[in-house]
Protein backbone atom coordinates (compact mmCIF):
# COMPACT_ATOMS: atom_id res chain seq x y z
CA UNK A 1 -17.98 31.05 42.69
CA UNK A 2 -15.20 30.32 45.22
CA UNK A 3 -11.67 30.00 44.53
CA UNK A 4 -11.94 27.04 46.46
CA UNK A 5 -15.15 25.45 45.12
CA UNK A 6 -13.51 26.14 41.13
CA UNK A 7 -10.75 24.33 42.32
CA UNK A 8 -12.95 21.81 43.38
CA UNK A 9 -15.10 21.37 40.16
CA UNK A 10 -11.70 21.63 38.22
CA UNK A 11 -10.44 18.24 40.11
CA UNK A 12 -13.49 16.39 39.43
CA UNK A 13 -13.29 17.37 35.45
CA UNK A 14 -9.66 16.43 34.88
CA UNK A 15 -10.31 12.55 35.23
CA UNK A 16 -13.18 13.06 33.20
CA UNK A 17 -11.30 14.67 30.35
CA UNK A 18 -8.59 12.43 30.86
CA UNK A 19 -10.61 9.38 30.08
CA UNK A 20 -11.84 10.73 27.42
CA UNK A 21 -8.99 10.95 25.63
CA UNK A 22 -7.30 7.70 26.61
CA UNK A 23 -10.72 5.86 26.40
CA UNK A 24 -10.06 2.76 23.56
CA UNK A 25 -12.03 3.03 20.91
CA UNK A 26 -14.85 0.76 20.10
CA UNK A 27 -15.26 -0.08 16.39
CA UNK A 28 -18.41 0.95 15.24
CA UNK A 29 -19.88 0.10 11.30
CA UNK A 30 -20.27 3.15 9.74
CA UNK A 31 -18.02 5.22 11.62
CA UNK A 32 -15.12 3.22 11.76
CA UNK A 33 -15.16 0.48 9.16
CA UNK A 34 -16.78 -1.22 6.10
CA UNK A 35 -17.76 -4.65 5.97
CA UNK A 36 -16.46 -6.14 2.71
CA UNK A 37 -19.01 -7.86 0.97
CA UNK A 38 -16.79 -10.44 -0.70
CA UNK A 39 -14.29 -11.19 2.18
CA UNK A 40 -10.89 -12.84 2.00
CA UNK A 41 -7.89 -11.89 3.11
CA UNK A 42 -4.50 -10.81 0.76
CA UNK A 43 -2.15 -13.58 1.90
CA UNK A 44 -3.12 -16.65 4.27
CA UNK A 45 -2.54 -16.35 7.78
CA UNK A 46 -1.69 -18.28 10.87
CA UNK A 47 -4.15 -19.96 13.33
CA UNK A 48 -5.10 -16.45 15.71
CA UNK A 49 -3.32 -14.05 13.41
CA UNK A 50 -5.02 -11.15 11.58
CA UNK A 51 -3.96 -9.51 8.50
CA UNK A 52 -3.52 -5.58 7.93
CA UNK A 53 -3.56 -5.28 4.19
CA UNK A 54 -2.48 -1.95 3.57
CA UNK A 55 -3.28 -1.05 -0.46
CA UNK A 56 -1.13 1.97 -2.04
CA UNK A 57 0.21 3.10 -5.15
CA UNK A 58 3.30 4.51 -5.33
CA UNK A 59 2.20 7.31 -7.04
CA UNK A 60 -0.42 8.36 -4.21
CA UNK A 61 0.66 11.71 -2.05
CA UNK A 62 -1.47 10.30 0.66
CA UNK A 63 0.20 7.18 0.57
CA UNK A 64 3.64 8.54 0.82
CA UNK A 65 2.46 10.53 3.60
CA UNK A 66 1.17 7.47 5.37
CA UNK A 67 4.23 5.33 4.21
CA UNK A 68 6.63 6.67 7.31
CA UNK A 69 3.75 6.70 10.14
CA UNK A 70 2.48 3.34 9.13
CA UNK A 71 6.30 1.70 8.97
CA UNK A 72 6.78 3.52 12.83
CA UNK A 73 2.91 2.56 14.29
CA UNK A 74 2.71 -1.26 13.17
CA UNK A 75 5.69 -1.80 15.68
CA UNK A 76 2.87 -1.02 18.60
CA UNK A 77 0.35 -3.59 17.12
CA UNK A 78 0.10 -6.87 18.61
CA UNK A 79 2.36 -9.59 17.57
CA UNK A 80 -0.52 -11.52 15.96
CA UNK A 81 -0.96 -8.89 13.11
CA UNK A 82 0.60 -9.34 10.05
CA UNK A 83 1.02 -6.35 8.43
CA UNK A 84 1.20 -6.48 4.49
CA UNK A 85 1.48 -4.62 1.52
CA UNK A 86 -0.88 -4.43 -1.88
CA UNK A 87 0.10 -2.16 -4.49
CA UNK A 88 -3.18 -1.24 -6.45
CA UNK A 89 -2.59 -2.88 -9.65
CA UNK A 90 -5.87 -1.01 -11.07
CA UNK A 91 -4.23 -2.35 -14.34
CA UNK A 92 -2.08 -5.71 -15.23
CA UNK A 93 0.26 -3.46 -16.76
CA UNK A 94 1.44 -1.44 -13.95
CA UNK A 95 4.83 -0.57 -13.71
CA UNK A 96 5.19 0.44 -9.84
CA UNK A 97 3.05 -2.71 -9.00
CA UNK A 98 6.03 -5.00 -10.94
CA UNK A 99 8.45 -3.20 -9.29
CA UNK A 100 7.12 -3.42 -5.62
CA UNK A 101 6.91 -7.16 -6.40
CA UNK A 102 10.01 -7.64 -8.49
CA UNK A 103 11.78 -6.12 -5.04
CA UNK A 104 9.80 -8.05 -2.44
CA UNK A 105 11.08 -11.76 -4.76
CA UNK A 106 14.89 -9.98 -4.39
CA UNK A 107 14.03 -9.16 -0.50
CA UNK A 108 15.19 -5.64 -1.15
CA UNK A 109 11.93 -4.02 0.22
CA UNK A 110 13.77 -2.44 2.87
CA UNK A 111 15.43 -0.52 0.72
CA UNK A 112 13.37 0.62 -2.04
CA UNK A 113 9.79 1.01 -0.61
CA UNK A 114 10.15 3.89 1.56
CA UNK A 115 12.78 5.25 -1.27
CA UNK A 116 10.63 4.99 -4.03
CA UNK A 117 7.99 7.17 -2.45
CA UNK A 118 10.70 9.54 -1.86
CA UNK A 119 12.06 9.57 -5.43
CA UNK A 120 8.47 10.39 -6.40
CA UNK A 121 7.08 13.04 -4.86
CA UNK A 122 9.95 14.67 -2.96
CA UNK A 123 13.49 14.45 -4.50
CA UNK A 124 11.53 13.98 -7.90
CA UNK A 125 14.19 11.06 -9.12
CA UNK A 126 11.34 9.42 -10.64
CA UNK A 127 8.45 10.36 -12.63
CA UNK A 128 4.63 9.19 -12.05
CA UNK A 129 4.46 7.68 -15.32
CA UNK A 130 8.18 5.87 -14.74
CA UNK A 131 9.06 2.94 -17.29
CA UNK A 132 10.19 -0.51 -16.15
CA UNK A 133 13.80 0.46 -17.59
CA UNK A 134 13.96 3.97 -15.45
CA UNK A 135 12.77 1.92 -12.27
CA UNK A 136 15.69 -0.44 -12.54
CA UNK A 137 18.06 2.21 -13.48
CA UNK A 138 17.07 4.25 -10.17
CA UNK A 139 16.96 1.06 -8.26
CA UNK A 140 20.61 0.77 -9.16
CA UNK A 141 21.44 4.06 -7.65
CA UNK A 142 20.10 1.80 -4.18
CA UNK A 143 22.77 -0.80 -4.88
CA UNK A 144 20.89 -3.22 -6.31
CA UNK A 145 22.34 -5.12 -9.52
CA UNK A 146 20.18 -3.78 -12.39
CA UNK A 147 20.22 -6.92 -14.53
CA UNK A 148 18.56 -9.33 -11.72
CA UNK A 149 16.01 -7.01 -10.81
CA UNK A 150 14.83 -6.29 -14.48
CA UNK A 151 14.62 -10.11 -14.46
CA UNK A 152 11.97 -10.17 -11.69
CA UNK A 153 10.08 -7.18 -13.43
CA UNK A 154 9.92 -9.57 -16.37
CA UNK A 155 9.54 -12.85 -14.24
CA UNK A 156 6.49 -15.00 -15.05
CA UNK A 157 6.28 -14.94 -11.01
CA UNK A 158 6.09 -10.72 -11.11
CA UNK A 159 3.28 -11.02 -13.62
CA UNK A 160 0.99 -13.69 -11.36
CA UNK A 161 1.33 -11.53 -8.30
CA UNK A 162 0.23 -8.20 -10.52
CA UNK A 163 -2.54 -10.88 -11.31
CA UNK A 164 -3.39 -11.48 -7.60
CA UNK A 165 -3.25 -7.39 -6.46
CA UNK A 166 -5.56 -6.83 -9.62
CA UNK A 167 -8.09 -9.46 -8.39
CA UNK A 168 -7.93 -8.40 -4.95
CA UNK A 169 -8.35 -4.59 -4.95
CA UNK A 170 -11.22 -5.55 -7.39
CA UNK A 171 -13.20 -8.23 -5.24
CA UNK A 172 -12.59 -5.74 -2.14
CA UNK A 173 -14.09 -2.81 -4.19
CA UNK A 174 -10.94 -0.73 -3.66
CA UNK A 175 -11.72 2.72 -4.83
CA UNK A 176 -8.82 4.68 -4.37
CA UNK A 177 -5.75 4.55 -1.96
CA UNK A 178 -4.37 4.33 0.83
CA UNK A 179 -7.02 1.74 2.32
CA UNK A 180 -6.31 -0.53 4.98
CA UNK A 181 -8.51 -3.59 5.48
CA UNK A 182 -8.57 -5.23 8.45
CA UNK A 183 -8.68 -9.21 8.36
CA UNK A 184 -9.78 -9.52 5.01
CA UNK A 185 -13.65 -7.97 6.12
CA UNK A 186 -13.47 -4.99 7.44
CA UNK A 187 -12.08 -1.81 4.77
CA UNK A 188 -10.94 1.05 7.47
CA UNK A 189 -12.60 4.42 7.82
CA UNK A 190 -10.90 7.67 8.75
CA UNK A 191 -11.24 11.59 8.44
CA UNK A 192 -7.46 11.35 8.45
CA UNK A 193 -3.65 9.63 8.49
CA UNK A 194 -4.05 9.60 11.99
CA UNK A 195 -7.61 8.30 12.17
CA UNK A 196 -7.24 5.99 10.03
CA UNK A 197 -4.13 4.10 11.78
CA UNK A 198 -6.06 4.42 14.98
CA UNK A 199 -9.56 2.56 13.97
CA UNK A 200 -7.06 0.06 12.57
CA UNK A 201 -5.33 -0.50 15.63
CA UNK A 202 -9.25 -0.54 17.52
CA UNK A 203 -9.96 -3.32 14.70
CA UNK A 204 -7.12 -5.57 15.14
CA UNK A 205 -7.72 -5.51 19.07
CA UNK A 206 -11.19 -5.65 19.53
CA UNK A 207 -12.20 -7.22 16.21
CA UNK A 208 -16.27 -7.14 15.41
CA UNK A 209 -18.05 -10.05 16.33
């Protein structure tokens, strides 16, 4: 082969590669999503919105890997997602679900959500089986008042939204976490992190019919 005919065949493969790296990604059952059998979505939504229903657990590796790349990558999504946040309340006792919800009724999310994951599994601040008590106490540490946010742990208003994650992971058929489900029908598939924020982003955009 010719210098100048590899050259040739070497132009006309580029675009071709090209595409196929930047080509948008079609959601396809089986390879890319679930349907849920029982749908409904975590939280109503707006007329043309769609909800991205991320379910963790504090207490999930995976999770706190995701927690970073999913807080950077839903800035890129299209204004009409709402992107929320379930802890998996497997159990109506769970003290990480009361305190994700205790902090989202003092709008202090901001400042304990990505910190909590931290406290867990890399500074080790907190341990996996934490008490309500050593929650608050490292909460404090994050500047906020101890005494109001045990309140909301014990709130009647903590306890119903517990209530809600519990009967949510378990009409979705939630099996372990991180899952993201897509507009309350569709439970996201992925061989990784990155595949899985990816076939989200695919869902939200071009949505199955």
């Amino acid at each position: 082969m010719t210098r100048r005919l590899a050259l040739l065949l070497l132009s006309l493969l580029l675009p071709v590669a090209a595409f196929a790296q930047t080509a948008p990604i079609v959601p396809v059952e089986g390879e890319h999503y679930e349907t849920i059998a029982n749908p409904g979505t975590w939280m109503p939504v707006g007329k043309g919105e769609i909800e991205v229903a991320e379910v963790f657990h504090y207490t999930c590796i995976h999770c706190s890997d995701l927690a970073p790349k999913l807080e950077a990558w839903k800035a890129n999504l299209p204004k009409n997602a709402k992107v929320r946040y379930v802890p998996a309340a497997y159990g109506l006792d769970d003290d990480y679900a009361r305190a994700f919800f205790a902090a989202e009724a003092l709008k202090v999310l901001p400042r304990t959500h990505l910190a909590t994951f931290k406290a867990i599994h890399a500074d080790y601040n907190l341990p996996r089986n934490a008490t309500d008590a050593e929650i608050a106490a490292y909460y404090a540490t994050l500047g906020i008042d101890a005494n109001k946010f045990a309140a909301a742990q014990k709130s009647a208003q903590t306890a119903a939204r517990v209530k809600a994650a519990h009967d949510f992971i378990a009409r979705t058929e939630i099996g372990g976490t991180p899952t993201i489900i897509v507009g309350g029908r569709w439970k996201v598939m992925g061989r990784s992190l990155e595949d899985l924020l990816a076939n989200t982003a695919a869902l939200v955009r071009n949505p199955p019919r």
